[in-house]
Every structure is written in C-alpha cells, then in structure tokens.
Protein backbone atom coordinates (compact mmCIF):
# COMPACT_ATOMS: atom_id res chain seq x y z
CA UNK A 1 -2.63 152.84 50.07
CA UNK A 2 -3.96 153.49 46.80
CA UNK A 3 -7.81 151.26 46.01
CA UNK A 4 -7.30 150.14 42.38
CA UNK A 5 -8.54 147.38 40.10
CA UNK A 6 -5.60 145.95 39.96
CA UNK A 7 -5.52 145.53 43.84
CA UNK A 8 -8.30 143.83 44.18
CA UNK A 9 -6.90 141.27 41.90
CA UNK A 10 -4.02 140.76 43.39
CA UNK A 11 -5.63 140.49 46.88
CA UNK A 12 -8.45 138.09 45.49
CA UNK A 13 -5.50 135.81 43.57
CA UNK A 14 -3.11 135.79 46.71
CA UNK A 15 -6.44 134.38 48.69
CA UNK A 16 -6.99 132.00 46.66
CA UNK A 17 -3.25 130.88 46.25
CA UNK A 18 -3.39 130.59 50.00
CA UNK A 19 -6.43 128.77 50.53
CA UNK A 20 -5.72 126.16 47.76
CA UNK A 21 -2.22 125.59 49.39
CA UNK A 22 -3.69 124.52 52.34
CA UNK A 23 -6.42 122.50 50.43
CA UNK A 24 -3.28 120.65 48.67
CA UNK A 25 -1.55 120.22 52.14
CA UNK A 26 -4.28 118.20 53.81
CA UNK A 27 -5.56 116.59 50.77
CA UNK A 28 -1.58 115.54 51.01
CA UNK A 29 -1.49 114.47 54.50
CA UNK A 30 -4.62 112.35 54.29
CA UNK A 31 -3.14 110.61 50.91
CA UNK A 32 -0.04 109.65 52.90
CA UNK A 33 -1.14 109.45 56.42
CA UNK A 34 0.94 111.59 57.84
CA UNK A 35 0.94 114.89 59.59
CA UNK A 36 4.87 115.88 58.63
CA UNK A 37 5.08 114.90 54.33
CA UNK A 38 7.91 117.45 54.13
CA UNK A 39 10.72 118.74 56.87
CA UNK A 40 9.88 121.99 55.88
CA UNK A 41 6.12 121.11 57.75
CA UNK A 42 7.22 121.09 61.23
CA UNK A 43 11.28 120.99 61.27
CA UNK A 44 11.46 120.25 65.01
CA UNK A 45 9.62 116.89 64.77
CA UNK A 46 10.96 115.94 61.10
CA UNK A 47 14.20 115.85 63.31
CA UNK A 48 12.66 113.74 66.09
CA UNK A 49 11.40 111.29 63.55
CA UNK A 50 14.65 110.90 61.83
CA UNK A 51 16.23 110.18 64.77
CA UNK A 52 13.95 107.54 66.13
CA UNK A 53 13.61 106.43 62.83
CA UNK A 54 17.51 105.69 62.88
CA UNK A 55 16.85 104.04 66.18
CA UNK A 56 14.24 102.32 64.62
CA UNK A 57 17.05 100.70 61.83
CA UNK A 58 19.46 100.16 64.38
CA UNK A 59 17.32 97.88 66.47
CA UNK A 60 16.10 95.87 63.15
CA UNK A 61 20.00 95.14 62.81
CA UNK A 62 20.50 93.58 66.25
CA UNK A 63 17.24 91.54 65.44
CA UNK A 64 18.11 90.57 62.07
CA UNK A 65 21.75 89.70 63.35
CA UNK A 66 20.18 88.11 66.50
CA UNK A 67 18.40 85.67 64.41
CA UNK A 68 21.18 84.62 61.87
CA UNK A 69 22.97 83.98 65.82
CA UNK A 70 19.88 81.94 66.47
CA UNK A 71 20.06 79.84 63.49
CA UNK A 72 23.79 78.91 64.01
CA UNK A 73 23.76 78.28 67.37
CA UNK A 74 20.68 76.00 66.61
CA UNK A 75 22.82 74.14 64.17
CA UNK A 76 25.73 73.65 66.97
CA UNK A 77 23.28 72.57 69.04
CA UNK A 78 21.83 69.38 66.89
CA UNK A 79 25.25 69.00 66.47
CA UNK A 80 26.45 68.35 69.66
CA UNK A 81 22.89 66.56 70.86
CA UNK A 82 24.14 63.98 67.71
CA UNK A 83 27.59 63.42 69.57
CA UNK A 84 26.01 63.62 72.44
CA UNK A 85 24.10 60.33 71.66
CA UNK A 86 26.66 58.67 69.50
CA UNK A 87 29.00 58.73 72.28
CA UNK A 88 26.43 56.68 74.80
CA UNK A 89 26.81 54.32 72.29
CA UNK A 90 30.18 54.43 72.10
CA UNK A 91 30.46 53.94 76.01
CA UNK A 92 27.90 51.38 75.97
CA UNK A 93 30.49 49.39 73.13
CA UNK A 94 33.62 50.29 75.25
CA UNK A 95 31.93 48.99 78.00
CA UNK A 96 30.53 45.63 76.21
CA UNK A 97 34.07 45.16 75.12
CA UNK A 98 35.74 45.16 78.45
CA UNK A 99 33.75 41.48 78.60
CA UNK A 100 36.48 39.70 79.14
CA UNK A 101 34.30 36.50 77.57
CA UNK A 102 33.89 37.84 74.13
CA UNK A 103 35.38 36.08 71.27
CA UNK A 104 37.83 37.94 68.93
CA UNK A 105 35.24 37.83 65.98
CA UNK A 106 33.00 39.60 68.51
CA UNK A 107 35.70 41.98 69.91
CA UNK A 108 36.35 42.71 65.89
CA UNK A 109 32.77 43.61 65.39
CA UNK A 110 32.59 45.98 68.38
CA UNK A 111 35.12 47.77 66.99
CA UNK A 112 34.10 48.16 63.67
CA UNK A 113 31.18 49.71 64.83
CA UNK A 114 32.90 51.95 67.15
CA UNK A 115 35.18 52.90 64.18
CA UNK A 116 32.16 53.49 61.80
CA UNK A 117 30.62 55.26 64.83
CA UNK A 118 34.18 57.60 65.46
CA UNK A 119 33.93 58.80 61.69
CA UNK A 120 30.33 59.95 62.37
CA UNK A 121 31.53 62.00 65.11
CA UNK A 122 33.88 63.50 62.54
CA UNK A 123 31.46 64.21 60.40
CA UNK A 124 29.23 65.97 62.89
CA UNK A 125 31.90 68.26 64.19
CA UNK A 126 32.59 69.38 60.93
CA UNK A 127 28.88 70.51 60.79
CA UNK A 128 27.95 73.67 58.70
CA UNK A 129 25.58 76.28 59.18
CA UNK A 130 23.40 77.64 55.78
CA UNK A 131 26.09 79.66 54.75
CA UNK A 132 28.83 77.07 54.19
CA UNK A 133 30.69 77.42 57.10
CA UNK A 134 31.95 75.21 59.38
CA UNK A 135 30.78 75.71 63.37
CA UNK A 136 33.53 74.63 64.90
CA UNK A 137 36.77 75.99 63.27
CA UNK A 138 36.88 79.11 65.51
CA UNK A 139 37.74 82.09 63.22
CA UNK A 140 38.61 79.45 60.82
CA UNK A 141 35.16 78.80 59.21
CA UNK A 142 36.42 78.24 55.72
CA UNK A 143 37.92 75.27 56.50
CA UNK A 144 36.86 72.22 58.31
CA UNK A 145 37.18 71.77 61.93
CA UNK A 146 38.89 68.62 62.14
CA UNK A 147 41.01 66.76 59.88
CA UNK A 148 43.19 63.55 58.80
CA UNK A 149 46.73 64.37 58.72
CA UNK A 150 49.20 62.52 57.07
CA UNK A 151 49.46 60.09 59.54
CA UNK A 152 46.13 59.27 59.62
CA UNK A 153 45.48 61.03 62.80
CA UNK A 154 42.65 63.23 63.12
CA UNK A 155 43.90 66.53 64.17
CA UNK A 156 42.39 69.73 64.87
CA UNK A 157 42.48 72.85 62.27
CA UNK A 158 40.64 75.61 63.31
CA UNK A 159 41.82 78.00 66.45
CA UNK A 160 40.48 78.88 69.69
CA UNK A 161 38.83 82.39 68.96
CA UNK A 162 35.24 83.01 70.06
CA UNK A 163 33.85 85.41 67.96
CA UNK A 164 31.40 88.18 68.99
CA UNK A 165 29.07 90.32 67.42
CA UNK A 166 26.73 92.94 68.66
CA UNK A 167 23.23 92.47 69.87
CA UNK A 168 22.60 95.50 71.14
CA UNK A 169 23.48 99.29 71.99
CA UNK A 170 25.58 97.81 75.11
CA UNK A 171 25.18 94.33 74.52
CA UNK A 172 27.26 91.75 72.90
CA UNK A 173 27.27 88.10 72.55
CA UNK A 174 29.16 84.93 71.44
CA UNK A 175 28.32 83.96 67.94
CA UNK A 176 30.35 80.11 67.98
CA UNK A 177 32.08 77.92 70.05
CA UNK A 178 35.52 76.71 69.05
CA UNK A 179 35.49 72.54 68.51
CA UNK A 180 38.71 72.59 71.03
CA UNK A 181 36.26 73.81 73.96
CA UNK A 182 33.68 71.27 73.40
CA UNK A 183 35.66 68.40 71.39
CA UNK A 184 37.88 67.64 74.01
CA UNK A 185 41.68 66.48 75.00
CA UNK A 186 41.87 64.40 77.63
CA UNK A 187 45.11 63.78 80.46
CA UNK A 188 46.59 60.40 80.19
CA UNK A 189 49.91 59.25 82.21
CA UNK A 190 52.44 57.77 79.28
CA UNK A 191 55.03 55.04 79.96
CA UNK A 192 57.41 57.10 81.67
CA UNK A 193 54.61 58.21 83.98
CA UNK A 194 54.63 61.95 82.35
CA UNK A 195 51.20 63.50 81.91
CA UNK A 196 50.64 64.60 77.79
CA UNK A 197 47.15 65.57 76.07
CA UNK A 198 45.14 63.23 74.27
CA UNK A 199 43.18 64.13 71.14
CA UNK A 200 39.83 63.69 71.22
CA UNK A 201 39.49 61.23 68.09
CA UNK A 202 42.71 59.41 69.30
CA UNK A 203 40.65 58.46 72.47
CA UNK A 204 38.14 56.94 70.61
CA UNK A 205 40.61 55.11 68.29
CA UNK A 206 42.74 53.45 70.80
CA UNK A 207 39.72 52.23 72.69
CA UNK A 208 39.02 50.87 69.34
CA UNK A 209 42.40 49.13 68.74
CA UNK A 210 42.19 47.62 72.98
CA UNK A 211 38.68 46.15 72.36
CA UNK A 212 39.87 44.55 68.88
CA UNK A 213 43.19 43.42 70.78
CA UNK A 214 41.68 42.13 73.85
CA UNK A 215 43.50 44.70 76.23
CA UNK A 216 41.25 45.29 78.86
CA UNK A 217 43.27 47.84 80.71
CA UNK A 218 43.08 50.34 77.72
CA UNK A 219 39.80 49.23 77.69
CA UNK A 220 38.99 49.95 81.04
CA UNK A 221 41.12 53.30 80.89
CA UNK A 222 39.25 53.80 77.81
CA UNK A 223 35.38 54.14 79.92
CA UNK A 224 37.06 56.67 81.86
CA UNK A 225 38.28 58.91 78.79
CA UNK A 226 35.08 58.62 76.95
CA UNK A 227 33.08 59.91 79.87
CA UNK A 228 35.78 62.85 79.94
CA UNK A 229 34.73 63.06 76.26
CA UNK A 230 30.91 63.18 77.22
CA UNK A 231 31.32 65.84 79.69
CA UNK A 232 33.18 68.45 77.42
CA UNK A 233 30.14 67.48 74.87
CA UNK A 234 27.65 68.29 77.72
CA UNK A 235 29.58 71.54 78.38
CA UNK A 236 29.40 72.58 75.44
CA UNK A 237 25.75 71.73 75.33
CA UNK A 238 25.32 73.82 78.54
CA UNK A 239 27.10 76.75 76.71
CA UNK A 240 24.90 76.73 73.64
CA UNK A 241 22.23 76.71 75.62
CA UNK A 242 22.98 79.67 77.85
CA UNK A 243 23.52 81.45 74.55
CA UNK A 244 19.96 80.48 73.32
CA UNK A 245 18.50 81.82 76.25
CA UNK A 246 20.44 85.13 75.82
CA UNK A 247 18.90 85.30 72.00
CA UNK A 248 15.21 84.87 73.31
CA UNK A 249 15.86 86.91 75.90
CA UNK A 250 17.53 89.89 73.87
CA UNK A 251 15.07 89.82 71.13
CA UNK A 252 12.35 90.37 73.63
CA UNK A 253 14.40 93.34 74.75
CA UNK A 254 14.42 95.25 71.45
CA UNK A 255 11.08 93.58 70.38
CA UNK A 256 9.94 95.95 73.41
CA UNK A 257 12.40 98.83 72.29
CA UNK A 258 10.77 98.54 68.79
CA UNK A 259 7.23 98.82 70.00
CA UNK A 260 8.27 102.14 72.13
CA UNK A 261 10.19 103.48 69.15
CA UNK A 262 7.16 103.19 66.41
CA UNK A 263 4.49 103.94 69.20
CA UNK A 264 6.96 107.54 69.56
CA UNK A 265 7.32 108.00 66.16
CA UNK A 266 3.11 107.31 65.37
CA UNK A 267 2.40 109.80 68.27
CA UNK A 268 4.68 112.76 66.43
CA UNK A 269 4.16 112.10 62.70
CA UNK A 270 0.99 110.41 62.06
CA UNK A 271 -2.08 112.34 61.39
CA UNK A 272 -5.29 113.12 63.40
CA UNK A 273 -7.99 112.36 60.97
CA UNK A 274 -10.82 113.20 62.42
CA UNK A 275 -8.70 117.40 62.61
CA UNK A 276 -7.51 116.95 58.73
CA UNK A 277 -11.02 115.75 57.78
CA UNK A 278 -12.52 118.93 59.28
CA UNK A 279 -9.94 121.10 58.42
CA UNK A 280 -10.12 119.60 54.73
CA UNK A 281 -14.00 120.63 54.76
CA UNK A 282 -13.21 123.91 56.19
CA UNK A 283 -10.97 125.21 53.41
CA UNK A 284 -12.84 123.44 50.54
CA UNK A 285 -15.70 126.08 52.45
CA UNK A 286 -13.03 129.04 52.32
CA UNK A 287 -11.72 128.58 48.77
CA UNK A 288 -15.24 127.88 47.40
CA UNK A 289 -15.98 131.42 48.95
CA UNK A 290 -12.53 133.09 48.00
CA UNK A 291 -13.90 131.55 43.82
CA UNK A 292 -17.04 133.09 44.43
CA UNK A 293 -15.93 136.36 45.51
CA UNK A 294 -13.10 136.99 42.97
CA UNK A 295 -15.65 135.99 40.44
CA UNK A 296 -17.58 138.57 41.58
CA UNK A 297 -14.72 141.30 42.04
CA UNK A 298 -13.29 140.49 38.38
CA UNK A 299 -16.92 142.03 37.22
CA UNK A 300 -16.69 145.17 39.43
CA UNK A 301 -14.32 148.35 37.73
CA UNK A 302 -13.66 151.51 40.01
CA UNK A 303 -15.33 153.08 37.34
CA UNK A 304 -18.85 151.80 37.67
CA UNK A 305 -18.67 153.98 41.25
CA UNK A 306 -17.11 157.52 39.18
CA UNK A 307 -20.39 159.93 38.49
C-alpha cells in the first residue's frame, strides 16, 4: 500500500463519517426512545415487534368490540328489568280483577291501566341501542321488533337468529337475544280442546278484555299466563346476565394479554438509557478526537518529511 496525502484524507474523512453516524444513531434513539428506529437496526427484532405489535391491534379489536357488546347488552338488560317490573304490576291488576266484588266502572279502570301498561311493554321491547337499532329483532335490527298488524294484533317481526361476533383468538360470544326467546308464547287449550300458541301481547290483551267483561275464568287463566310471561322475561334476564359476566370476564383476559404483549414488545425495542447515554458521551469523545486529528493531518504534506 502506497502512504500518500491523499490517503490520509480519505482515512481521516471515512473516521469521521463513521463516528458521526453513530453520534446521529443514538442522538436518534434517545429522541424517539427506542433502541430499533429503523428495520434495518436489528432486522430480527423489527420482525418480533411487528408481530406482537399486530397482536397488540388484534387484541384492541376484541376490546373495542367487547365493549360496543357491553353497551348493548346493557341496554337489553334495562330493558327487560322495565318489563320485568311492569309485568308485577300487571299480575298484581290481573289479580285485583279476579275480585269478583268489583264494580264494572272499577273492572273498566283496571283495564285501562293494564292496556296503557301492555303498550309500555311494546314500547320497551322495541328498545334501541345508540346506534338505532332495535335489540330484539334478531338479524332484523332495522326494523322494530314487534308490531300492529292489520288486525290490530301485535305480532312479531324480527327472526330467531342470535348473532355472534368474535371476542377473542378462540372465543366467541352472543351479541343479542331474539324478542321470541325472551317475549314469550304461551300454550293455551282452545274450544275444541287442541293446544295452539299464544302471542305474548295477546295474553295481556285478553286478560284485559276478561277483567273489563267480568269473566273470571279468563281471568283466572289469565294469572297463570302472565307468570308464564314473567318467567321467559326472567330467562331472558338470566341470559343477559351470563353474557355480562362473559364480557367482564373476557376483557380481563386480553386486558392481561395486552399487558404481556407491550411488557414483550418494551423489553425488545425500547432503549437502555443509562447504555445510549454513555455510549452518546463516548462517541461525542471519539469524533471530537477523529476533528482534532484530521485537523491536524490536513496541515501535514509528505513533503515536509523529503530532505
């Protein structure tokens, strides 16, 4: 190897390239806190990262899903706690009218209320949840759960499909609960002594029409339907509730699986301030030195040393 001039610039300039390239590296890491700013750093744990950082996104999903399941079960809940109550009443009326010393002003009254009290039901199982639709339609949401027809009868609209959505890797849960699960028919034995379903609404209305008539055997059938009624409300209280708990319980799950991921992910691409620090003072040391010395060598000439 020929010693030239020109060498020892172009050994001085590549040190110096060198040493401020690692100068801009840390001063980069400690600007942005991490140890890996660009794959090219350490490409074995930029791909680690990226893929808990994916696992990271996909467990934010379940959570954000898991709490727009929250909210709407929530809502079916109040829903059915409203019924719930509004049917006691109901009972408590049905039961009032079976008096067989009532007046028929009286027996009008009671069922006027228990009319007045039948179209509140209505109302609250066509509840809807912050986006507009209905709880209880099934797959049906658009459209309300329950309906007059054009016989004045209310009927129901939506289906029976229980939609489910995903809450986790391996984990799926119900997101609503059909009004025909919890809004119930109820068995009755016609005139010809055959067994047919009863409509849920149609129940309340012909216990309605026995008080205001003074038929106390409706009536008294009538105490035995609407406790029917009251247990598929309670069921379906039961069945919200189970799902609840499933929502706390899940979220805790990834809450957990969240903490792990991040606490991996800190561990591989944060920085250790404390090294960068020191290894940020040891090349400011190095390329203060590697200045000093190519200021020096820029003064020397081969020539100065020829006699």
């Amino acid at each position: 190897m020929k010693i030239s001039t020109p060498l020892y610039f172009d050994r001085s300039t590549q040190m110096l390239t060198d040493v401020q390239g690692k100068l801009a590296k840390t001063q980069e890491q400690l600007s942005t806190g991490k140890e890996i700013v660009k794959p090219s750093d350490a490409p074995d744990k930029a791909a680690v990262v990226t893929r808990l950082e994916s696992q990271i996104a996909r467990q934010e999903g379940y959570l954000a899903t898991l709490k727009s399941v929250n909210i709407r079960l929530t809502a079916e809940e109040t829903a059915l706690k409203n019924t719930s109550d509004v049917l006691f009443r109901i009972k408590e009326l049905t039961m009032q009218g079976a008096n067989g010393t009532l007046s028929a002003q009286d027996r009008q009254s009671v069922a006027l209320e228990m009319r007045t009290l039948r179209e509140q039901i209505l109302s609250l199982a066509n509840s809807q949840d912050v986006n507009g639709n209905y709880l209880f339609s099934g797959s049906r949401a658009s459209q309300p759960a329950f309906e007059n027809d054009a016989s004045g009868r209310i009927t129901y609209l939506g289906d029976h499909a229980r939609m489910k959505v995903d809450v986790g890797d391996n984990r799926r849960m119900n997101l609503n609960m059909p009004g025909s699960d919890t809004f119930v028919r109820v068995v009755r034995t016609n005139e010809k002594g055959e067994k047919v379903g009863v409509d849920f609404f149609q129940v309340l209305a012909d216990a309605a029409s026995a008080i205001e008539s003074g038929d106390n055997t409706t009536v008294q059938r009538g105490v035995v339907e609407i406790d029917a009624l009251q247990n598929g409300i309670s069921e379906g209280l039961g069945q919200v509730g189970a799902d609840l708990t499933v929502v706390d319980m899940q979220t805790n799950v990834l809450d957990q699986m969240l903490l792990q991921f991040k606490t991996t992910r800190s561990d591989v691409e944060d920085l250790d301030y404390t090294e960068a620090i020191t290894r940020l003072n040891r090349d400011q040391i190095a390329l203060e030195a590697a200045q000093s010395s190519f200021a020096k060598i820029s003064q020397l000439s081969l020539f100065q040393y020829i006699k």
